[in-house]
N, C-alpha and C. Protein backbone atom coordinates (compact mmCIF):
# COMPACT_ATOMS: atom_id res chain seq x y z
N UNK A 1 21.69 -55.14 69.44
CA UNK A 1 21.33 -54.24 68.36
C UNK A 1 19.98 -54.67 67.78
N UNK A 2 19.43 -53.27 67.17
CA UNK A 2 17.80 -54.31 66.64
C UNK A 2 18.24 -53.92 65.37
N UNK A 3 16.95 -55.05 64.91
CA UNK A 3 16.77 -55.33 63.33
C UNK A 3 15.97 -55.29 62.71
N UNK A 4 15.73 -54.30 61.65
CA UNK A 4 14.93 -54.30 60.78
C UNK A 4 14.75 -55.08 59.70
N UNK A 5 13.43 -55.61 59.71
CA UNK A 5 13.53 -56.50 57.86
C UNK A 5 12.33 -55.46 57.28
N UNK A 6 13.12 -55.49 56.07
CA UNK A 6 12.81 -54.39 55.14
C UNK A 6 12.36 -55.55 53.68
N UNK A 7 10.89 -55.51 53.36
CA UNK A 7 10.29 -55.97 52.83
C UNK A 7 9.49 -55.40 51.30
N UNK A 8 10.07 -55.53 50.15
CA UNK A 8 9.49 -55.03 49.07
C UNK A 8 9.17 -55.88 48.15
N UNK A 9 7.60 -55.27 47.54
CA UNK A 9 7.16 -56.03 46.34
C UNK A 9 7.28 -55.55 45.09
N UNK A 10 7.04 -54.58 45.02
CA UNK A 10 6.86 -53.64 43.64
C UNK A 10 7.86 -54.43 42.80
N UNK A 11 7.60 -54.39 41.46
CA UNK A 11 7.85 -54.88 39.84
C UNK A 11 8.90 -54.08 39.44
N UNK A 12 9.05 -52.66 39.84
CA UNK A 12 9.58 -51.69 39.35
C UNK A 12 11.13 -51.46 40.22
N UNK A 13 12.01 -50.86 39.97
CA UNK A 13 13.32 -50.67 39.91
C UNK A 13 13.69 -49.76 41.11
N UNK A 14 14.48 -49.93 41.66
CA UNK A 14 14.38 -48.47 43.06
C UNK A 14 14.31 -47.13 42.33
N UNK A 15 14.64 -46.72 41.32
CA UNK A 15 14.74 -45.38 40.80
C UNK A 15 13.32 -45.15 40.20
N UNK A 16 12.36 -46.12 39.93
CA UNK A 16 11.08 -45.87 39.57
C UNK A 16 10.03 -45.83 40.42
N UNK A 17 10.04 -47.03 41.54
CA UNK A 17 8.96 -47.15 42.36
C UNK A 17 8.95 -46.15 43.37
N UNK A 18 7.91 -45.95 43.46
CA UNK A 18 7.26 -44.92 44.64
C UNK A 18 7.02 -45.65 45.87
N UNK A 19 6.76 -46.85 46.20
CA UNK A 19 6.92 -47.63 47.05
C UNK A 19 8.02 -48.28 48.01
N UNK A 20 9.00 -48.00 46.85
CA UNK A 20 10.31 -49.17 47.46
C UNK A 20 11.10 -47.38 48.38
N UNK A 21 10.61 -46.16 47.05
CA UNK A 21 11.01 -44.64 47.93
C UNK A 21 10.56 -44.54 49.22
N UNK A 22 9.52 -44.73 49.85
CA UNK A 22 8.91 -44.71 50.60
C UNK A 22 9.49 -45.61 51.48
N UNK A 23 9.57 -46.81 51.09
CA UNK A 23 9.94 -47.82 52.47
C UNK A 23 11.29 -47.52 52.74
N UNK A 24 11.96 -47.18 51.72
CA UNK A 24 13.52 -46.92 51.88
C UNK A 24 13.99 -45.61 52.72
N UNK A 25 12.82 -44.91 52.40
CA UNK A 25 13.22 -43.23 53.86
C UNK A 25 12.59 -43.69 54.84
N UNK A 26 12.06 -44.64 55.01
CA UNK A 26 11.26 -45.54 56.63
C UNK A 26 13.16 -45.80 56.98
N UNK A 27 13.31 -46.84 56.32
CA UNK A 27 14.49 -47.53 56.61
C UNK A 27 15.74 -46.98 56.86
N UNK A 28 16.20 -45.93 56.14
CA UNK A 28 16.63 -45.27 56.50
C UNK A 28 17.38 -44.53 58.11
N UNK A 29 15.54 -43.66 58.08
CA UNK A 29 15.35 -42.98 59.24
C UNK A 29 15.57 -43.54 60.52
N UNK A 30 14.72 -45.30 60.59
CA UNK A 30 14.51 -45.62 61.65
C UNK A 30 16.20 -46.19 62.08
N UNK A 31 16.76 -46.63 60.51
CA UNK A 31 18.30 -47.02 61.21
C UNK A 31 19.06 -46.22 61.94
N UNK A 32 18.83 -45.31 61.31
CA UNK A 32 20.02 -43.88 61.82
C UNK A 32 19.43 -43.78 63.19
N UNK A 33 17.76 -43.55 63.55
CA UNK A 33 17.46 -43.16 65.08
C UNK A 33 18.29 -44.87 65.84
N UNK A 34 17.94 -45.46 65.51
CA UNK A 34 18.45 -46.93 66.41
C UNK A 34 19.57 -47.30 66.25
N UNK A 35 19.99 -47.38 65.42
CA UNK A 35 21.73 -48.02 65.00
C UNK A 35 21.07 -49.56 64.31
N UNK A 36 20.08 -49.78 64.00
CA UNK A 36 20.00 -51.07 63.64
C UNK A 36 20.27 -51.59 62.30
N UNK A 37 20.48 -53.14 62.57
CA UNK A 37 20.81 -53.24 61.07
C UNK A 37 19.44 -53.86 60.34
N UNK A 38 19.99 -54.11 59.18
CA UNK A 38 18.69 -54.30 57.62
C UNK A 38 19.14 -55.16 56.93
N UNK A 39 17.80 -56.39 57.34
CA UNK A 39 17.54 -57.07 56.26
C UNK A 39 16.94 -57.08 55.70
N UNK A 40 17.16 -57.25 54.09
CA UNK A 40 16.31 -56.67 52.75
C UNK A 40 15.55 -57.91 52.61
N UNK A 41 14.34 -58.29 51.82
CA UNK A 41 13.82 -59.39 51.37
C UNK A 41 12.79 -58.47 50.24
N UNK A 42 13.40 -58.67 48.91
CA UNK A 42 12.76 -58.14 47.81
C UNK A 42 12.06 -59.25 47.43
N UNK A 43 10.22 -59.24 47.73
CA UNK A 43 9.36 -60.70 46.89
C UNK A 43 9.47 -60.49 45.74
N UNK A 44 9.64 -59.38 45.23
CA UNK A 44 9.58 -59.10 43.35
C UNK A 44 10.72 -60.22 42.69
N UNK A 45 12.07 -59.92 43.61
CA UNK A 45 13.34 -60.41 42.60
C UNK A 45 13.23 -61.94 43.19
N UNK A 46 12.89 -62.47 44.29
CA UNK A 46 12.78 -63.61 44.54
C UNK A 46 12.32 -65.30 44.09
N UNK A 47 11.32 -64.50 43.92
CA UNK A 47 10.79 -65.61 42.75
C UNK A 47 10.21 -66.94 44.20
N UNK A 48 9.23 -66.55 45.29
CA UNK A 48 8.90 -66.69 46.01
C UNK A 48 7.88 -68.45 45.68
N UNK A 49 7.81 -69.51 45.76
CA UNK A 49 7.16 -70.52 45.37
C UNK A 49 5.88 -70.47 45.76
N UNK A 50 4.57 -71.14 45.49
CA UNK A 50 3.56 -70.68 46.09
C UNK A 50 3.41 -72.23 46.63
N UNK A 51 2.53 -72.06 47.49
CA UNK A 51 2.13 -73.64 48.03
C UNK A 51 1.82 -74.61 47.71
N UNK A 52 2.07 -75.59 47.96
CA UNK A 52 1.58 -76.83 47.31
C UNK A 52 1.43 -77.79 48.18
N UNK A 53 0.83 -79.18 47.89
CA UNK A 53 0.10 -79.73 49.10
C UNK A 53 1.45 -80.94 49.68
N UNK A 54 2.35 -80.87 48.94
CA UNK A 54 4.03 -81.51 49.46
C UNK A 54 4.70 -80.18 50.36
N UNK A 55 4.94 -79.14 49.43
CA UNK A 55 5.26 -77.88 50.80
C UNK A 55 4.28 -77.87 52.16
N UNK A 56 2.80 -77.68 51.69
CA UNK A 56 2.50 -77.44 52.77
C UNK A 56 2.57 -78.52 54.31
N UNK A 57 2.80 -79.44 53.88
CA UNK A 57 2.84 -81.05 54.81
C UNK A 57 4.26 -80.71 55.30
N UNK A 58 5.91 -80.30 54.38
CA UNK A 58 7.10 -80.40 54.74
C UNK A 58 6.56 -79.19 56.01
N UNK A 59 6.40 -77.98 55.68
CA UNK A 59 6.34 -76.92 56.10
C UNK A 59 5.42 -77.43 57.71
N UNK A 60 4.97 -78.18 57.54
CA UNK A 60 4.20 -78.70 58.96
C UNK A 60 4.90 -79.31 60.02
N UNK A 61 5.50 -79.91 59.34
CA UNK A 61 6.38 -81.08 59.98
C UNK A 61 7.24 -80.63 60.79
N UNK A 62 7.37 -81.12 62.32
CA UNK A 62 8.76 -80.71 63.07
C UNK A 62 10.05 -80.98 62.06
N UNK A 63 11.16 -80.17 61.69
CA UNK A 63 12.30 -80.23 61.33
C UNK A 63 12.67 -81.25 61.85
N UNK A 64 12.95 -81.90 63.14
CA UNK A 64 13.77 -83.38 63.32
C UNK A 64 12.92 -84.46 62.59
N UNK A 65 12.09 -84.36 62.19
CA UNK A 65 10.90 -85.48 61.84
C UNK A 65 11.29 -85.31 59.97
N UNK A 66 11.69 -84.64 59.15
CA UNK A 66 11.44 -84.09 57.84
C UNK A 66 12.22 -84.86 57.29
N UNK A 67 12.04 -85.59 56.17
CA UNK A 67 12.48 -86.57 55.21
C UNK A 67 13.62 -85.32 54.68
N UNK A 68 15.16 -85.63 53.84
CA UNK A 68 15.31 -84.38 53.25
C UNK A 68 14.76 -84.09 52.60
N UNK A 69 13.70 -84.67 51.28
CA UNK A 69 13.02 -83.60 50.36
C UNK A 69 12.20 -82.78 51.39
N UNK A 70 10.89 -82.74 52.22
CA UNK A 70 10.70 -82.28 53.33
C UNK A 70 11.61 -81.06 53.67
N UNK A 71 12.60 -81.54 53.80
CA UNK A 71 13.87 -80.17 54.57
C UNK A 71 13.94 -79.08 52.98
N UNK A 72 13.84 -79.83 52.56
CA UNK A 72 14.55 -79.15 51.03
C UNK A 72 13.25 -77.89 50.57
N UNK A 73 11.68 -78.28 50.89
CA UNK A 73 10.60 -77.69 50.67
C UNK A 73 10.50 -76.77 51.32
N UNK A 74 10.74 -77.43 52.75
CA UNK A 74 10.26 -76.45 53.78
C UNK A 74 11.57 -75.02 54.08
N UNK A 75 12.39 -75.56 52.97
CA UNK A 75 13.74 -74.73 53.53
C UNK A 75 13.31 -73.17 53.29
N UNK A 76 12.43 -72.65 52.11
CA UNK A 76 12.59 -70.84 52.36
C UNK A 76 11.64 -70.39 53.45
N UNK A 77 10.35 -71.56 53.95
CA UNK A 77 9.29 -71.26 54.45
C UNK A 77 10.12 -70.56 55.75
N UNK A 78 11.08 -71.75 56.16
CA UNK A 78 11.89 -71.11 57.04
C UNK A 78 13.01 -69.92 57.27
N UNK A 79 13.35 -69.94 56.34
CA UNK A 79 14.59 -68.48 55.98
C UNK A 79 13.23 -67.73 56.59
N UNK A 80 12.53 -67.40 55.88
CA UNK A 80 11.32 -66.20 55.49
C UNK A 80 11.25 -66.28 57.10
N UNK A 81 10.54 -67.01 57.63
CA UNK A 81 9.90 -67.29 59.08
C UNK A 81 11.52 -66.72 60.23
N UNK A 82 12.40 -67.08 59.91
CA UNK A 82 13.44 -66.80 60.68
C UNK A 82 13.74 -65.33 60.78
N UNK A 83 13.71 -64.58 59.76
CA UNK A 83 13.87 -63.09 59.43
C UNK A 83 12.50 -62.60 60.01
N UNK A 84 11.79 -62.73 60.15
CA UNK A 84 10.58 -62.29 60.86
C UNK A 84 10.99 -62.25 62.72
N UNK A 85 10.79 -63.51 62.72
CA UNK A 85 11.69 -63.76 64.45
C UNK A 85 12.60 -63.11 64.66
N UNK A 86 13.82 -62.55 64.13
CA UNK A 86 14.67 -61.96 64.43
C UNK A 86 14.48 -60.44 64.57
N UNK A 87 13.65 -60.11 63.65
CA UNK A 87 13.47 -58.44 63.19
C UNK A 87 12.51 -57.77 64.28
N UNK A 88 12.77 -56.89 65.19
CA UNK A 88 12.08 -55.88 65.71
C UNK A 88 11.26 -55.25 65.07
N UNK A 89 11.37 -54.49 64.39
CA UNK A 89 11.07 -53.69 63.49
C UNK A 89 10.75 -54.38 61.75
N UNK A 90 9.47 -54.32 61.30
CA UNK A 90 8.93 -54.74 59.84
C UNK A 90 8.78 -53.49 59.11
N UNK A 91 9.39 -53.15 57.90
CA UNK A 91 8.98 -51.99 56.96
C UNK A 91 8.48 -52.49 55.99
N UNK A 92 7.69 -52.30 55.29
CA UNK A 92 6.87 -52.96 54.22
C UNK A 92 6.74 -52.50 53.41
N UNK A 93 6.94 -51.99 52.14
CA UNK A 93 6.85 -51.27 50.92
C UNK A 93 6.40 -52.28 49.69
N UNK A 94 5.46 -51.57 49.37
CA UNK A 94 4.20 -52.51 48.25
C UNK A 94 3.19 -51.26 47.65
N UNK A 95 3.27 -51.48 46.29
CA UNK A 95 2.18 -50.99 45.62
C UNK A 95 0.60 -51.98 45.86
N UNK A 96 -0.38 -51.21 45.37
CA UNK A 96 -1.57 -52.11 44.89
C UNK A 96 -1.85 -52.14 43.74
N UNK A 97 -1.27 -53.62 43.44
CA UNK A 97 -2.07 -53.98 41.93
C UNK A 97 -3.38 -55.05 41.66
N UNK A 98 -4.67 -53.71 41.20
CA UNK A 98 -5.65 -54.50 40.96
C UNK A 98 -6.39 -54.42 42.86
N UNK A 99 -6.39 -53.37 43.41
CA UNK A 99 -7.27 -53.32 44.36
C UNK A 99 -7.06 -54.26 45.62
N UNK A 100 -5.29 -54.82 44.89
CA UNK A 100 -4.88 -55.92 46.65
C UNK A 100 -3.62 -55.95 46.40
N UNK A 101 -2.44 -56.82 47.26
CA UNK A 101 -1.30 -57.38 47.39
C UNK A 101 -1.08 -57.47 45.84
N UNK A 102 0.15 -57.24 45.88
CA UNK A 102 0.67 -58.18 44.32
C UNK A 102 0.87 -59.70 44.80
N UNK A 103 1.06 -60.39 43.95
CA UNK A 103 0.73 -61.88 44.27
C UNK A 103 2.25 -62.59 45.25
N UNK A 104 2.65 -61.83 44.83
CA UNK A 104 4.27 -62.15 45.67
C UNK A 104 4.07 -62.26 47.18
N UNK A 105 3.34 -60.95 47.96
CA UNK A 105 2.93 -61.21 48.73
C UNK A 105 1.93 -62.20 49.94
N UNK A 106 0.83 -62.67 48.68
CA UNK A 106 0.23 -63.85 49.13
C UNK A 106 0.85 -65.06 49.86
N UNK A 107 1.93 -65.02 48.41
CA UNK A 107 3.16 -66.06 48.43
C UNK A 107 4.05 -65.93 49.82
N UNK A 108 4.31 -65.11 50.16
CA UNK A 108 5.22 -64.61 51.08
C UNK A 108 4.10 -64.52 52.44
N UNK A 109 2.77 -64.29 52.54
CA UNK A 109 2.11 -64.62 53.32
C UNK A 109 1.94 -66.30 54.12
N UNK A 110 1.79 -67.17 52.85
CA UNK A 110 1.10 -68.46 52.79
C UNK A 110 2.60 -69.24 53.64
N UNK A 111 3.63 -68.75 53.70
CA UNK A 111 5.27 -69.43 53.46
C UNK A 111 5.10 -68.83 55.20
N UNK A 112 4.70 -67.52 55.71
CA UNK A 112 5.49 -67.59 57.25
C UNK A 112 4.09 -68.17 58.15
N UNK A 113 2.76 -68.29 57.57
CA UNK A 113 2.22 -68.33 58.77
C UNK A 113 1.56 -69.85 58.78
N UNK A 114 2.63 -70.27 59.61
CA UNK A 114 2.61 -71.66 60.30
C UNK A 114 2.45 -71.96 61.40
N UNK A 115 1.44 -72.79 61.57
CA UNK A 115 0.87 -73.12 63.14
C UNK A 115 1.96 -73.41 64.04
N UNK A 116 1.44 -73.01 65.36
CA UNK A 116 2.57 -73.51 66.04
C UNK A 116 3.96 -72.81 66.18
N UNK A 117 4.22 -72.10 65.13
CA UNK A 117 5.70 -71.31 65.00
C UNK A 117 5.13 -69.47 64.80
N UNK A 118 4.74 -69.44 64.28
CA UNK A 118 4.17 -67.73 64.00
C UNK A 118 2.76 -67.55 64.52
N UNK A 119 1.97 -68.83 64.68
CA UNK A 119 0.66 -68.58 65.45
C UNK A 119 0.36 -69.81 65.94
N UNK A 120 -0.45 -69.74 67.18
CA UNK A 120 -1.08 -71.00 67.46
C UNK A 120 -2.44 -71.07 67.52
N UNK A 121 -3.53 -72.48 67.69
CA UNK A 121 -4.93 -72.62 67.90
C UNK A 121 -5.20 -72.63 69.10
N UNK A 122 -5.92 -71.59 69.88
CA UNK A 122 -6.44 -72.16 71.18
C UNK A 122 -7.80 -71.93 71.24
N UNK A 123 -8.55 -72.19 72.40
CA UNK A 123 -10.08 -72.46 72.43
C UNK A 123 -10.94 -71.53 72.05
N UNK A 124 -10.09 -69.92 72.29
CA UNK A 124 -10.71 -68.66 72.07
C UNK A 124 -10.52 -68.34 70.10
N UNK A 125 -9.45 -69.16 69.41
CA UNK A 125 -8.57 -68.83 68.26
C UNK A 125 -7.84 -68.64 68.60
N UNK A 126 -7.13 -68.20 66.98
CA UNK A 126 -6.13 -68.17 66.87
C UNK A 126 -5.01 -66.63 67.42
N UNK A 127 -4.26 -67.32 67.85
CA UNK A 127 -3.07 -66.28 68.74
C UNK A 127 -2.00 -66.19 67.71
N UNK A 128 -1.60 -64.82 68.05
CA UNK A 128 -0.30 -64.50 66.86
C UNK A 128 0.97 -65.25 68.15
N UNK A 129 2.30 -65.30 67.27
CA UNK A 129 3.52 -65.45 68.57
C UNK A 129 4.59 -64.80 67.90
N UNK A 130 4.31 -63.70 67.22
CA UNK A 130 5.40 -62.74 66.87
C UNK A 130 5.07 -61.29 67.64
N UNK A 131 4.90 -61.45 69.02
CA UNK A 131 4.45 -60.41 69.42
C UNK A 131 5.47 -59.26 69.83
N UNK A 132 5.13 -58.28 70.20
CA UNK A 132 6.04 -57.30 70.90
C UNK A 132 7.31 -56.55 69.14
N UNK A 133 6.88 -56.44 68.22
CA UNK A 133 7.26 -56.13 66.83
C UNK A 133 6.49 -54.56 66.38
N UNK A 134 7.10 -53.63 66.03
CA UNK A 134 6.44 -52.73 65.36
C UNK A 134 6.80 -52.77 63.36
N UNK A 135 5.44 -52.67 63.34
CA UNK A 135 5.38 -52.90 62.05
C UNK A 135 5.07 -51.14 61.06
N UNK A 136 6.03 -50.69 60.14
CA UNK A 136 5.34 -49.96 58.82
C UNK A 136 5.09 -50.62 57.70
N UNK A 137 3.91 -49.66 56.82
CA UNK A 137 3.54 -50.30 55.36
C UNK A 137 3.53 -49.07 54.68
N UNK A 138 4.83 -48.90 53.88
CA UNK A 138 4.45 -48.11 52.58
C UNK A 138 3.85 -48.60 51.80
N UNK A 139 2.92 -47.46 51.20
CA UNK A 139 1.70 -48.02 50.18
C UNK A 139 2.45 -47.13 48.82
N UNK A 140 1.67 -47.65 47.38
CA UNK A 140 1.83 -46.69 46.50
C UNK A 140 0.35 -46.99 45.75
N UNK A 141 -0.06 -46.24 45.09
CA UNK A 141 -1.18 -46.81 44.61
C UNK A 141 -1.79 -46.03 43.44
N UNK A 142 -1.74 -45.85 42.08
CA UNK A 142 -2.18 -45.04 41.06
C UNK A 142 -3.80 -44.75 41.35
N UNK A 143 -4.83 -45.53 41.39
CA UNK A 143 -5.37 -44.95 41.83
C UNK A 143 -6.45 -45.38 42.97
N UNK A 144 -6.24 -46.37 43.70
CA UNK A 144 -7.01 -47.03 44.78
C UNK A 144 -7.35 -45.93 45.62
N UNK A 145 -7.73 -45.63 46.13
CA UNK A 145 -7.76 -44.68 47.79
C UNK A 145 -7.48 -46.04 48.70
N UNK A 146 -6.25 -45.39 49.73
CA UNK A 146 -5.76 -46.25 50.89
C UNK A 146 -6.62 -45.98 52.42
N UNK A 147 -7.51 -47.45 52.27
CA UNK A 147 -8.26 -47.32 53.38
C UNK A 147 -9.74 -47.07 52.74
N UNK A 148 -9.91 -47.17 51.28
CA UNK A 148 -10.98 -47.20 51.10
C UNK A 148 -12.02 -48.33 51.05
N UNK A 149 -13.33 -48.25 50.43
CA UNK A 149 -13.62 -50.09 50.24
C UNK A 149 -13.24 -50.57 49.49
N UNK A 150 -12.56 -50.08 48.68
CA UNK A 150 -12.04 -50.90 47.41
C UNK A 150 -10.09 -51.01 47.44
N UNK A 151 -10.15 -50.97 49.07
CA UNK A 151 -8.48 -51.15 49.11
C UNK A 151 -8.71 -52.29 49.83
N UNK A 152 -8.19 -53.58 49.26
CA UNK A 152 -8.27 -54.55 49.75
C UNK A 152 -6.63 -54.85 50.06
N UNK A 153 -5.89 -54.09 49.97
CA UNK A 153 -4.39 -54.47 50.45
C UNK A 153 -3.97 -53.92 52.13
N UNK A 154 -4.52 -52.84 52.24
CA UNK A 154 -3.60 -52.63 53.69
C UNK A 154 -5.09 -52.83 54.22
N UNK A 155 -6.34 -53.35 54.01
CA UNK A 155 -6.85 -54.11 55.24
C UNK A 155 -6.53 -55.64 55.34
N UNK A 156 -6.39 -56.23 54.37
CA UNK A 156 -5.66 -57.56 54.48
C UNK A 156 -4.52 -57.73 54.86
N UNK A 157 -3.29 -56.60 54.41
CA UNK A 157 -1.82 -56.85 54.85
C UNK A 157 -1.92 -56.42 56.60
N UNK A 158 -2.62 -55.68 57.11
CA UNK A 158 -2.93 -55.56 58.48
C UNK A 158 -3.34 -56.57 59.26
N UNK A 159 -4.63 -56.66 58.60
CA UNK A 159 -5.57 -58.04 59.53
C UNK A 159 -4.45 -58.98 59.81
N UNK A 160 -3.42 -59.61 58.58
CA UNK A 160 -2.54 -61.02 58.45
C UNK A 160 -1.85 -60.49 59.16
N UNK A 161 -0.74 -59.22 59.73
CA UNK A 161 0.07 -58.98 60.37
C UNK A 161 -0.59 -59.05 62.16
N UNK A 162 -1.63 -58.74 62.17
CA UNK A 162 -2.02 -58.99 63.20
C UNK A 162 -2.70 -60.43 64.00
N UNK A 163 -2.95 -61.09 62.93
CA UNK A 163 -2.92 -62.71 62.76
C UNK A 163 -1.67 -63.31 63.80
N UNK A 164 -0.71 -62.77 63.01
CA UNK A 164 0.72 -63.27 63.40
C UNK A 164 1.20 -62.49 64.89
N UNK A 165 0.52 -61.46 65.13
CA UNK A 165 0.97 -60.86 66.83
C UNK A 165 1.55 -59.72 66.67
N UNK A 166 1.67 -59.32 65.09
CA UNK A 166 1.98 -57.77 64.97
C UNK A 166 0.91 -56.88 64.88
N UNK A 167 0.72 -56.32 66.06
CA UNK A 167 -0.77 -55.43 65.96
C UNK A 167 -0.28 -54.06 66.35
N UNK A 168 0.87 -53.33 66.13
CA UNK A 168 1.52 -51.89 66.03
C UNK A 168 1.81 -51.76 64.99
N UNK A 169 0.65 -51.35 63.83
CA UNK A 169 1.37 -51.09 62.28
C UNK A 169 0.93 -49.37 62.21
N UNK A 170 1.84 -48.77 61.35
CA UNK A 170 1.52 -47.54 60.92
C UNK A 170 1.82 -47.77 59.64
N UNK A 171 0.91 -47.03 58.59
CA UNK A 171 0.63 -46.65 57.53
C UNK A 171 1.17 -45.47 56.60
N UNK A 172 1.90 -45.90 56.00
CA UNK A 172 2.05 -44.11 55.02
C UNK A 172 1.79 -44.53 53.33
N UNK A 173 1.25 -43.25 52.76
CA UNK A 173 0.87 -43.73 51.68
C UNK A 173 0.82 -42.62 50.73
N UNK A 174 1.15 -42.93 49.28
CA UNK A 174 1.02 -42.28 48.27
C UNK A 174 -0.30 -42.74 47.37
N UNK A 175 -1.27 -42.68 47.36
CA UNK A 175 -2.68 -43.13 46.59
C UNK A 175 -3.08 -42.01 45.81
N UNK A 176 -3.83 -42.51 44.67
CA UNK A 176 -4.24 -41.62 43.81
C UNK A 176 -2.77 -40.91 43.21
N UNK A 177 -2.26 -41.39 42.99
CA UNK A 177 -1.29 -40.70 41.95
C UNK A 177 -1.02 -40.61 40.52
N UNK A 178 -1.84 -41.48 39.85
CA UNK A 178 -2.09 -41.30 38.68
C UNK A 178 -2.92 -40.35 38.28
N UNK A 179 -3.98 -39.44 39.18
CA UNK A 179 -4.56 -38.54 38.79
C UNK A 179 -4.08 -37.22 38.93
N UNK A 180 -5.21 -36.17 39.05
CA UNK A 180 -4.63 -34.82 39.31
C UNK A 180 -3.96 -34.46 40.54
N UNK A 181 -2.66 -33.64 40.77
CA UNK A 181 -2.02 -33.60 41.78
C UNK A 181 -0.76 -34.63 42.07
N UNK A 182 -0.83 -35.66 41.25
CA UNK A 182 -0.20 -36.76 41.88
C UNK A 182 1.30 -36.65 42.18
N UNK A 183 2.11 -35.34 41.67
CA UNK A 183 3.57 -35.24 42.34
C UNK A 183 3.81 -34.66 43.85
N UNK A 184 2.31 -33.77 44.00
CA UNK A 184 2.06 -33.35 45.64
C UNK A 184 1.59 -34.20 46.57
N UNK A 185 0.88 -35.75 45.85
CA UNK A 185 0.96 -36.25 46.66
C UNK A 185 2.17 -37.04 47.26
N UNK A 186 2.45 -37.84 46.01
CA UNK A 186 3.93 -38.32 46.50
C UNK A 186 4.79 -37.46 47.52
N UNK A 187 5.01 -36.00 47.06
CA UNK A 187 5.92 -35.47 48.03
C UNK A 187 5.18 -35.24 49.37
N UNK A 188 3.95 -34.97 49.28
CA UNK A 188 3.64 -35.50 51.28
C UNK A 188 4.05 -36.72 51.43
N UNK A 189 3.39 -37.72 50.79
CA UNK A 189 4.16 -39.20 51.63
C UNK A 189 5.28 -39.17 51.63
N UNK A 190 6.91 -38.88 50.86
CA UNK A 190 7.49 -38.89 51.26
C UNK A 190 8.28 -38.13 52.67
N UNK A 191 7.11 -36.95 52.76
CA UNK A 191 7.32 -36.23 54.06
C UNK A 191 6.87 -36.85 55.06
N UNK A 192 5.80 -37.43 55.27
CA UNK A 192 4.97 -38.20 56.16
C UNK A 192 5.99 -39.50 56.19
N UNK A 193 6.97 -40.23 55.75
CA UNK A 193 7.59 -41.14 55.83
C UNK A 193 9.04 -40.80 56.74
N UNK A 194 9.56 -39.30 56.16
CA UNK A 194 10.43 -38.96 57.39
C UNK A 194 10.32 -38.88 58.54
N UNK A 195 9.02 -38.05 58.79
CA UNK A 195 8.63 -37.49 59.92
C UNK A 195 8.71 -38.85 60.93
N UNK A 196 7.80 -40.09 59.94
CA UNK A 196 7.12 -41.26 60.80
C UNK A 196 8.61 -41.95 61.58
N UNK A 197 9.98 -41.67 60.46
CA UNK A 197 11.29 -42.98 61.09
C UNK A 197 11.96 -41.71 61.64
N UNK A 198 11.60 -40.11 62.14
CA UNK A 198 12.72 -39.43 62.64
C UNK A 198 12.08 -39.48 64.03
């Protein structure tokens, strides 16, 4: 059976965010076409640690080699990293706050991509080793334009996914919604989100 991990940042509540709507008719759709199952990983409710120069050393370290504090540091880097490996399928649902990632994400960036396990160094660079994965990113965005120069979130959340060996991402997005129009846009993205998991 495949597996989806279903990934949200947004601040806001499922009945408010336009983002978590979006990733959730991805998720949905794509379960019902596959039969697969879903794992959730909300960075908002998590409370995700950010790095530090003791994590980042545990987080290095072969697991047979790791002191337990070591095991104890490195322990979500790994949950996080394990749910990635397992999941076929990545859905991603995230607003932009402030023209990038909410910070959760960084966090949740800095935690899976570890040498050696999600990427390695070779002479040419760096190689992703999460390959063969299709990735979506619901966007929400009051008023960024997605894909503009001043969207620094889905060219960074791309580039890093493709870092890691996920280089099949599709995009759907609600932007500009704080201005004029903004309930027609939402309701295309949420059309453009069926269409994308039917």
């Amino acid at each position: 059976m495949s597996n989806i991990l279903y990934i949200t940042a947004s601040i806001r509540s499922e009945a408010d965010s336009i983002s978590r709507g979006l990733g959730q008719r991805l998720v949905d759709g794509l379960a019902a076409r596959n039969g697969a199952s879903v794992t959730t990983r909300d960075l908002a409710a998590n409370d995700l640690p950010y790095v530090s120069a003791e994590r980042f050393g545990a987080n290095l370290t072969p697991a047979a080699d790791r002191t337990p504090e070591q095991a104890e540091l490195a322990r979500i880097a790994d949950e996080l990293i394990a749910e990635l490996q397992a999941a076929d399928t990545i859905v991603i649902a995230s607003p932009i706050y402030n023209f990038g990632p909410p910070a959760t994400f960084k966090a949740w960036a800095d935690l899976v991509a570890r040498a050696g396990t999600t990427f390695r160094y070779t002479a040419t660079g760096p190689e992703g080793l999460l390959t063969g994965k299709k990735a979506y990113i619901a966007i929400a965005s009051g008023g960024t334009p997605v894909g503009s120069e001043i969207d620094f979130m889905s060219r960074w959340l791309t580039f890093f996914l493709g870092f890691l060996g996920i280089t099949d991402v599709e995009i759907v997005a609600a932007d500009g919604i704080m201005g004029e129009g903004g309930e027609a846009k939402i309701a295309a993205a949420q059309d453009a989100a069926l269409k994308l998991a039917a």
